[in-house]
C-alpha atoms as a PDB file:
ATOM      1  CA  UNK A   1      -8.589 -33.201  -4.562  1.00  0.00           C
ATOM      2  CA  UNK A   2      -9.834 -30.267  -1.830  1.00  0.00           C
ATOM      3  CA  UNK A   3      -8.319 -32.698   0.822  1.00  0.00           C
ATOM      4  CA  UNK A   4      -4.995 -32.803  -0.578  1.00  0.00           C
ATOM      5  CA  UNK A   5      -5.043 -29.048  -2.031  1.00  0.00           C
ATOM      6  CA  UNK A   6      -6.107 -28.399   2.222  1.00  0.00           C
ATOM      7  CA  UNK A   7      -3.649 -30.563   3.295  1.00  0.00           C
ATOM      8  CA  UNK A   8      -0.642 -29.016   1.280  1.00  0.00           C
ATOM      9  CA  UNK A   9      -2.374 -25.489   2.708  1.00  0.00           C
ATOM     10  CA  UNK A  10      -2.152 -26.532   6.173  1.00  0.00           C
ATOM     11  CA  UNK A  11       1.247 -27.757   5.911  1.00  0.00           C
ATOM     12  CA  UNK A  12       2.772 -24.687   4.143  1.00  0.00           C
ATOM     13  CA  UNK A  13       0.554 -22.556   6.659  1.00  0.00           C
ATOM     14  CA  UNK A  14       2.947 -24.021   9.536  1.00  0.00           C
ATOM     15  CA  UNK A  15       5.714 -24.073   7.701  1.00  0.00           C
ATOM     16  CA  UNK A  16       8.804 -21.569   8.497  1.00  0.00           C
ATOM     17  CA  UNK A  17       8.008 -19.303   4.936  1.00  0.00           C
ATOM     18  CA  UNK A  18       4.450 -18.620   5.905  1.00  0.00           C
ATOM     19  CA  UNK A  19       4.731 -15.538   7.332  1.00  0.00           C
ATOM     20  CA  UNK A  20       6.924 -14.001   4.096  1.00  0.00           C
ATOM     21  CA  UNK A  21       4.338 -16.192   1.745  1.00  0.00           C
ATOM     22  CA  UNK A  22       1.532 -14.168   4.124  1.00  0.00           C
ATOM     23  CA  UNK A  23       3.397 -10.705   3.963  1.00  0.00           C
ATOM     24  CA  UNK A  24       4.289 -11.349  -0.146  1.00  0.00           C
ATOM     25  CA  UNK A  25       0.296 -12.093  -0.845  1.00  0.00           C
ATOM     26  CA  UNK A  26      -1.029  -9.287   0.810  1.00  0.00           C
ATOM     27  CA  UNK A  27       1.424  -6.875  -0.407  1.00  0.00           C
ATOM     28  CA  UNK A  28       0.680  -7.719  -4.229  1.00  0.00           C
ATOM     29  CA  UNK A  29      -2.892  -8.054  -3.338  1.00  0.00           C
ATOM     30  CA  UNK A  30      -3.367  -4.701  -3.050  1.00  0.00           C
ATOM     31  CA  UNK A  31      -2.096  -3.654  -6.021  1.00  0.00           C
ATOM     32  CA  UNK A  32      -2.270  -6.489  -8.871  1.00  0.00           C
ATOM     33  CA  UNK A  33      -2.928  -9.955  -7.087  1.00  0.00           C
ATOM     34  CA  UNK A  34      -6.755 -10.874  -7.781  1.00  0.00           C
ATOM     35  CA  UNK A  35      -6.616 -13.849  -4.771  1.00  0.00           C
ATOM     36  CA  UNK A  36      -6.606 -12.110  -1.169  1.00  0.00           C
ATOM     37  CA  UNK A  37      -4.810 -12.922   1.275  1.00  0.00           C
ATOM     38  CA  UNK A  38      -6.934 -14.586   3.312  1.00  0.00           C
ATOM     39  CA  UNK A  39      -6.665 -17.464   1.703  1.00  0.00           C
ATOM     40  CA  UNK A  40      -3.126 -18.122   3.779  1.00  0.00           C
ATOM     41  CA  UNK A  41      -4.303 -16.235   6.806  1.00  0.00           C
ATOM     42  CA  UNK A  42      -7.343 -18.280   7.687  1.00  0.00           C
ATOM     43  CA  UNK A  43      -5.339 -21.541   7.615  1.00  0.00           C
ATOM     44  CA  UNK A  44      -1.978 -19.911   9.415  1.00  0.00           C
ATOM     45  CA  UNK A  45      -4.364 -18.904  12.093  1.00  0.00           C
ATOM     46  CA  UNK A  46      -6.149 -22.575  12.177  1.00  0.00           C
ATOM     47  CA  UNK A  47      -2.788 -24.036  11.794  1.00  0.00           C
ATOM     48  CA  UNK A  48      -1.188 -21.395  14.743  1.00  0.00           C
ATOM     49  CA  UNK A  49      -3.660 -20.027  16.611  1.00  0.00           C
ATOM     50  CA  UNK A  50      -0.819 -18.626  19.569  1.00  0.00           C
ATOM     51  CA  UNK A  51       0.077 -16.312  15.976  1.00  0.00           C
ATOM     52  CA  UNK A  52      -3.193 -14.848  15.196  1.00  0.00           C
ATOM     53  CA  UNK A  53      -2.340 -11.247  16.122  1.00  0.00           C
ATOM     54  CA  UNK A  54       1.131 -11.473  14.501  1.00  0.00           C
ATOM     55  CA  UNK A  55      -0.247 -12.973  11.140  1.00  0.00           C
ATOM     56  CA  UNK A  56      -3.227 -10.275  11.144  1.00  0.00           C
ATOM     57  CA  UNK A  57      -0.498  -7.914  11.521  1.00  0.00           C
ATOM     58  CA  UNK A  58       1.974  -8.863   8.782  1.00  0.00           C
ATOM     59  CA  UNK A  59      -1.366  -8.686   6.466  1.00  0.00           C
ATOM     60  CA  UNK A  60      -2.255  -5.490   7.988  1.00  0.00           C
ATOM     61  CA  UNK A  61       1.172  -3.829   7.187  1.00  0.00           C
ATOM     62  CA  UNK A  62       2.180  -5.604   3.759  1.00  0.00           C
ATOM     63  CA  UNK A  63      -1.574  -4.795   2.662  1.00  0.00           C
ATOM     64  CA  UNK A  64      -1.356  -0.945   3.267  1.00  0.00           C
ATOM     65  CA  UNK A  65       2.455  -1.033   1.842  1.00  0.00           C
ATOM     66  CA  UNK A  66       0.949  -2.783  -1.185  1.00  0.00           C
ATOM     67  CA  UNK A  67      -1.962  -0.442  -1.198  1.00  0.00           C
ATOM     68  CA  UNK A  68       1.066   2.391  -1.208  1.00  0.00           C
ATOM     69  CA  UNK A  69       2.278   0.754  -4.600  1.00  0.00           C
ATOM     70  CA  UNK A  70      -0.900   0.528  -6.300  1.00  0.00           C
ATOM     71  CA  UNK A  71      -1.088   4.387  -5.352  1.00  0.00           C
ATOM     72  CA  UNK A  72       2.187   5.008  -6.851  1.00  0.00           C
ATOM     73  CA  UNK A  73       0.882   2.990 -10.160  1.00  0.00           C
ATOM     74  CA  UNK A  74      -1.498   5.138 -10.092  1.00  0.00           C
ATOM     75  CA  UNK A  75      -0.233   8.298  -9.605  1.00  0.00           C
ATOM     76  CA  UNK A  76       2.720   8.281 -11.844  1.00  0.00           C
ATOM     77  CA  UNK A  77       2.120   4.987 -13.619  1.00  0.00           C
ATOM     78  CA  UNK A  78      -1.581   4.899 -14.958  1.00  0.00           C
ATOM     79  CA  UNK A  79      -1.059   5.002 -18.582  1.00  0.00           C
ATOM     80  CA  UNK A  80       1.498   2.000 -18.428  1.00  0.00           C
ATOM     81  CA  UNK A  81       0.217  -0.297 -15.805  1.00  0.00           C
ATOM     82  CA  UNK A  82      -2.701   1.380 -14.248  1.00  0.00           C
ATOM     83  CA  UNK A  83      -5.128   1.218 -17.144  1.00  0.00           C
ATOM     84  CA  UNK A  84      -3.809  -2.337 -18.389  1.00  0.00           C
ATOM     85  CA  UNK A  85      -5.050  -3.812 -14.626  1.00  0.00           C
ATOM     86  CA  UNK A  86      -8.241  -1.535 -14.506  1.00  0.00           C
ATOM     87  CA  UNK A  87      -8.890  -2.596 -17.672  1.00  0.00           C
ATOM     88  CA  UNK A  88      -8.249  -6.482 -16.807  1.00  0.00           C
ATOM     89  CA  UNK A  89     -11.138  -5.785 -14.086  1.00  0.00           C
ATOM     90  CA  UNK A  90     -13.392  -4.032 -16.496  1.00  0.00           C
ATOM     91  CA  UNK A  91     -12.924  -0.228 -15.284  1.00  0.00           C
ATOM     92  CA  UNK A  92     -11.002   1.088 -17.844  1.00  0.00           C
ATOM     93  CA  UNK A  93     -14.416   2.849 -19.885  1.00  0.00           C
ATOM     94  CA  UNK A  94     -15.901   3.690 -16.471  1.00  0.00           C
ATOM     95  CA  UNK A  95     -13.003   5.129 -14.831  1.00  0.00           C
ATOM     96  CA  UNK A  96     -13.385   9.090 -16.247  1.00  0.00           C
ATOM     97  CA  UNK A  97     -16.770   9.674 -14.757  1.00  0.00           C
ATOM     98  CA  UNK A  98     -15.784   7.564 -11.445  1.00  0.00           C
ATOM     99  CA  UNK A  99     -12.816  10.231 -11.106  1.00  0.00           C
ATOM    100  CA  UNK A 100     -15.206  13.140 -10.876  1.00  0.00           C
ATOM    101  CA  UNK A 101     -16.569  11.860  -7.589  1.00  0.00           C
ATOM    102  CA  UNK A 102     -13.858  10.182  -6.385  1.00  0.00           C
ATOM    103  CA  UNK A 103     -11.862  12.509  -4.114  1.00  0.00           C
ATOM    104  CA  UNK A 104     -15.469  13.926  -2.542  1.00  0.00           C
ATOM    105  CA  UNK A 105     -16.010  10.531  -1.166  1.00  0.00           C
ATOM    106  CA  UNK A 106     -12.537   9.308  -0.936  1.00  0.00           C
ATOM    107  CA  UNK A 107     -11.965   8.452   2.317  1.00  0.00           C
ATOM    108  CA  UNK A 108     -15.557   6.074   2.369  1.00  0.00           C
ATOM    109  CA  UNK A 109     -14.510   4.682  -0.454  1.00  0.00           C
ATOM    110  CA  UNK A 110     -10.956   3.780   1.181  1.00  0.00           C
ATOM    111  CA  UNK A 111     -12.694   2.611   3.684  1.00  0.00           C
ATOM    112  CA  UNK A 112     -15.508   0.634   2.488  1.00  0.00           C
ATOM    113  CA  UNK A 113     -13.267  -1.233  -0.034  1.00  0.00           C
ATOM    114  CA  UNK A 114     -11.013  -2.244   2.195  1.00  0.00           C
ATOM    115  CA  UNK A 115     -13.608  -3.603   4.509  1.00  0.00           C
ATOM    116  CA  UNK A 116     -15.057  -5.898   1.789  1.00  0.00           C
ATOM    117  CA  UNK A 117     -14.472  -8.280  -1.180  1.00  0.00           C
ATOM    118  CA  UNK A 118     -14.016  -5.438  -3.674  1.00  0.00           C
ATOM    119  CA  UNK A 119     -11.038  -5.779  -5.316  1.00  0.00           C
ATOM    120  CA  UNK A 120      -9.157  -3.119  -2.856  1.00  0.00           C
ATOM    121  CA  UNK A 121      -6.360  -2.860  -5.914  1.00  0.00           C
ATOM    122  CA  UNK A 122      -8.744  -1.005  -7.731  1.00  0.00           C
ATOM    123  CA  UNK A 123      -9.213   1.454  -4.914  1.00  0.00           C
ATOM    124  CA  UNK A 124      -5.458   1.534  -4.644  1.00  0.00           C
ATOM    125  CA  UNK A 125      -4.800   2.488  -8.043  1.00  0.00           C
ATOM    126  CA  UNK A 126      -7.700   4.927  -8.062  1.00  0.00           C
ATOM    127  CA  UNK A 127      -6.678   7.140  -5.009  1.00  0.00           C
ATOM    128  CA  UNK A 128      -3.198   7.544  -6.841  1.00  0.00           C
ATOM    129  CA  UNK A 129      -4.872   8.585 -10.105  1.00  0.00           C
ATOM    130  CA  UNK A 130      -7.241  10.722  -8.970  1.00  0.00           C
ATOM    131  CA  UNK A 131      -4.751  12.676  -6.045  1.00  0.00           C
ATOM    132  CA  UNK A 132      -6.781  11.680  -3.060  1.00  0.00           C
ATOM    133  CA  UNK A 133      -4.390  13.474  -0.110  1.00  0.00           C
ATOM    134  CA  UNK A 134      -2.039  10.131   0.605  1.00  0.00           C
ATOM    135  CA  UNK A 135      -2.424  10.811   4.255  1.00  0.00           C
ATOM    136  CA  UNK A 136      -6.075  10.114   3.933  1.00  0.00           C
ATOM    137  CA  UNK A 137      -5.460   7.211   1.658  1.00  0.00           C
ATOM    138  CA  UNK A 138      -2.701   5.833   4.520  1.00  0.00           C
ATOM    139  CA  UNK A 139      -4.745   6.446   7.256  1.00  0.00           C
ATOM    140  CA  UNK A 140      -8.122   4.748   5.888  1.00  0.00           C
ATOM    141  CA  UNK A 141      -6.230   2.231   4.440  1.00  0.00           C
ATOM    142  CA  UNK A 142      -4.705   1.130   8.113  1.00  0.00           C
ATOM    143  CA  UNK A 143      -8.010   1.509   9.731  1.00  0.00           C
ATOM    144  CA  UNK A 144      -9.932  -0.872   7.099  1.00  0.00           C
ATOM    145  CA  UNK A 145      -7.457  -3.141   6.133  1.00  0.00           C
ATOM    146  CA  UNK A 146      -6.229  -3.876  10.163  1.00  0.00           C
ATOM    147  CA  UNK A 147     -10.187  -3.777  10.871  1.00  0.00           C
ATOM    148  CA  UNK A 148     -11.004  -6.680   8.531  1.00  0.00           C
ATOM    149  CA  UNK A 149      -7.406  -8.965   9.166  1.00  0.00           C
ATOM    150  CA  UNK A 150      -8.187  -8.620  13.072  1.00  0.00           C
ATOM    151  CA  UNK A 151     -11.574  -9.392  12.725  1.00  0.00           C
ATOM    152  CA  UNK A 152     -10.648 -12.694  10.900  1.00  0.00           C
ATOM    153  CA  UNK A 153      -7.886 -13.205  13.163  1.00  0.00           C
ATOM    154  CA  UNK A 154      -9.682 -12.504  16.580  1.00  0.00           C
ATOM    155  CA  UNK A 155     -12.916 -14.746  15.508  1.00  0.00           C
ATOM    156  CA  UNK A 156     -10.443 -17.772  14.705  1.00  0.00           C
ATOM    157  CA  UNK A 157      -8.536 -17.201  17.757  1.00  0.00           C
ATOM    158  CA  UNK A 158     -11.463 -17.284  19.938  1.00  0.00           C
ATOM    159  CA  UNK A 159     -13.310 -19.790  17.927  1.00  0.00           C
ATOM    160  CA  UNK A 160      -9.916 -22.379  17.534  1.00  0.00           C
ATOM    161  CA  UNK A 161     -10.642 -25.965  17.392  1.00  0.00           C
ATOM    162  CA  UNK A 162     -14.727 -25.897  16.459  1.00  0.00           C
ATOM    163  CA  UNK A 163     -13.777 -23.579  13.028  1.00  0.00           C
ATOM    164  CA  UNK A 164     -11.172 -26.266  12.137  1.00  0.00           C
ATOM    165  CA  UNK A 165     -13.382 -29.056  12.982  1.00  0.00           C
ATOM    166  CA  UNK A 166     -16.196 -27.418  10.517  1.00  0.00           C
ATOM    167  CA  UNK A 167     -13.782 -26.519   8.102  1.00  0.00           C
ATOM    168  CA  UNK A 168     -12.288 -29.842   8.031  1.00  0.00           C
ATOM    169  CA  UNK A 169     -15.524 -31.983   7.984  1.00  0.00           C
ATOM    170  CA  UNK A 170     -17.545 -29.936   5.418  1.00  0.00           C
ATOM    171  CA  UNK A 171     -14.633 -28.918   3.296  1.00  0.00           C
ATOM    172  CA  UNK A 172     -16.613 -28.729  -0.009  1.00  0.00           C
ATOM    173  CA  UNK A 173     -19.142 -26.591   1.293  1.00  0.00           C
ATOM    174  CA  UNK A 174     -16.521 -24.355   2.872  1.00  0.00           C
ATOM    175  CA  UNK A 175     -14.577 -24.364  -0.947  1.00  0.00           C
ATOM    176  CA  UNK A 176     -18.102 -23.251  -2.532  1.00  0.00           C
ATOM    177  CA  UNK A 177     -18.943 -20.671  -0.168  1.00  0.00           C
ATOM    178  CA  UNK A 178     -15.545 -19.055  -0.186  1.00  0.00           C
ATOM    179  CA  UNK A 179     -15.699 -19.056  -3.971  1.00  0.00           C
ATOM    180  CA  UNK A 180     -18.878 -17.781  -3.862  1.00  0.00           C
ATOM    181  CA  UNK A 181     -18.005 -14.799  -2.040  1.00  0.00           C
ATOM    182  CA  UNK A 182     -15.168 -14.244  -3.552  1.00  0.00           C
ATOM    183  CA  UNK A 183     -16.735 -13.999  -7.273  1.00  0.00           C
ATOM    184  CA  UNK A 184     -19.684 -12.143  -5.545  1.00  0.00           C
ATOM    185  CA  UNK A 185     -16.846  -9.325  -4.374  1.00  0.00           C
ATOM    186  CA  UNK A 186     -16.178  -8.819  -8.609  1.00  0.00           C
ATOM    187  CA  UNK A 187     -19.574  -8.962  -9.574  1.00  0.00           C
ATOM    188  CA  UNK A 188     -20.557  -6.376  -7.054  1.00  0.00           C
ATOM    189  CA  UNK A 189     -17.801  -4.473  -8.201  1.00  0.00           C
ATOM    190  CA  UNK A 190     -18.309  -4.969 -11.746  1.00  0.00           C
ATOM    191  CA  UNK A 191     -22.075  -4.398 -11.794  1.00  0.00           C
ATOM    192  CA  UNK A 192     -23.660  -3.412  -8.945  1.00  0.00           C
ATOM    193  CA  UNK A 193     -20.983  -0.466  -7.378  1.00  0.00           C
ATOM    194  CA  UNK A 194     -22.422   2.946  -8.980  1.00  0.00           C
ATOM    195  CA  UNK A 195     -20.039   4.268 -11.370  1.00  0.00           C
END
C-alpha cells in the first residue's frame, strides 16, 4: 500500500499541476490545512531536482499569503472561524491568557513556529487576533517560512539520488518517522508549548 500511495506521489509530483497542487497546500496550510506542505515538496524535489529553488519558492510565497489569511481570520474573523479551528486544535480555553504575552514575544513566536512542526495556522490566526504589527508578522513570516522550504529544498538538491534511493528502499521506516514527527509537532503544541 506505501508503494503504490509513493508511486501515485511521485507521479503527481512530476506531473504538470504540481506546482498549483504545491502553491494550493501551502497556502491553506497556513491557515486551516493540518497536513504541511512538505508532503508534495519533498517528492517534487526528488521527482525534479533542476526545480528545487522554484518549488521552495512557490511554498515560500503561498505559505506567507496563506499565513496573511489566517491573520485576516483572525483579526476580523475570530468569533466565526477563528475559535472553531483553535478550538479543533485544542486552544480555544488557553487562548485568553496566551494573548497577554503574545505581542511581547511576537516576532519569536512568528519565527519559531514557522521554523518547526507547530501547527504555523495557529500562529497565523493568533497574530491577527491579538494585533501583532502585520509588518512584523510579514516579515518573520518570510524569513521562517523561506528558511525552512530552502533548507528542505537545498539538502535534497545537493543530496539527489542517495535521499531517493533511502527513501525508496526503506519506505516504511521513512512513513513512520515522518508520522512521527508530524504528531510530535501537535503534541508539542498541545502539551508541552507554555501557555
Amino acid at each position: 500500500m506505501l508503494r503504490k500511495l509513493y508511486d501515485w506521489t511521485m507521479g503527481l509530483a512530476s506531473g504538470p499541476r504540481a506546482p498549483w497542487a504545491l502553491g494550493s497546500v501551502s497556502f491553506i496550510e497556513s491557515s486551516v490545512f493540518p497536513i504541511p506542505p512538505d508532503a508534495l515538496l519533498i517528492p517534487m524535489v526528488i521527482a525534479k531536482r533542476e526545480k528545487a529553488w522554484l518549488y521552495a519558492a512557490i511554498c515560500t510565497a503561498a505559505s506567507v499569503l496563506g499565513g496573511l489569511l489566517g491573520y485576516i481570520i483572525g483579526a476580523f474573523l475570530f468569533d466565526q472561524l477563528a475559535q472553531p479551528i483553535l478550538s479543533f486544535y485544542g486552544y480555544a480555553d488557553k487562548f485568553a491568557s496566551f494573548t497577554e504575552r503574545y505581542n511581547e514575544w511576537g516576532v519569536w513566536i512568528v519565527l519559531i513556529a514557522g521554523l518547526t512542526p507547530f501547527p504555523y495556522k495557529v500562529i497565523t490566526i493568533a497574530s491577527g487576533a491579538t494585533g501583532l504589527a502585520m509588518p512584523v508578522f510579514l516579515v518573520a513570516s518570510v524569513i521562517a517560512r523561506g528558511i525552512r522550504f530552502f533548507a528542505v529544498a537545498a539538502l535534497l538538491y545537493w543530496l539527489g539520488p542517495p535521499i531517493r534511493d533511502f527513501i525508496e528502499k526503506r519506505l516504511g521506516l521513512v512513513f513512520t518517522v515522518s508520522l512521527i514527527v508530524l504528531i510530535g509537532g501537535f503534541v508539542v503544541a498541545k502539551y508541552l508549548v507554555p501557555h
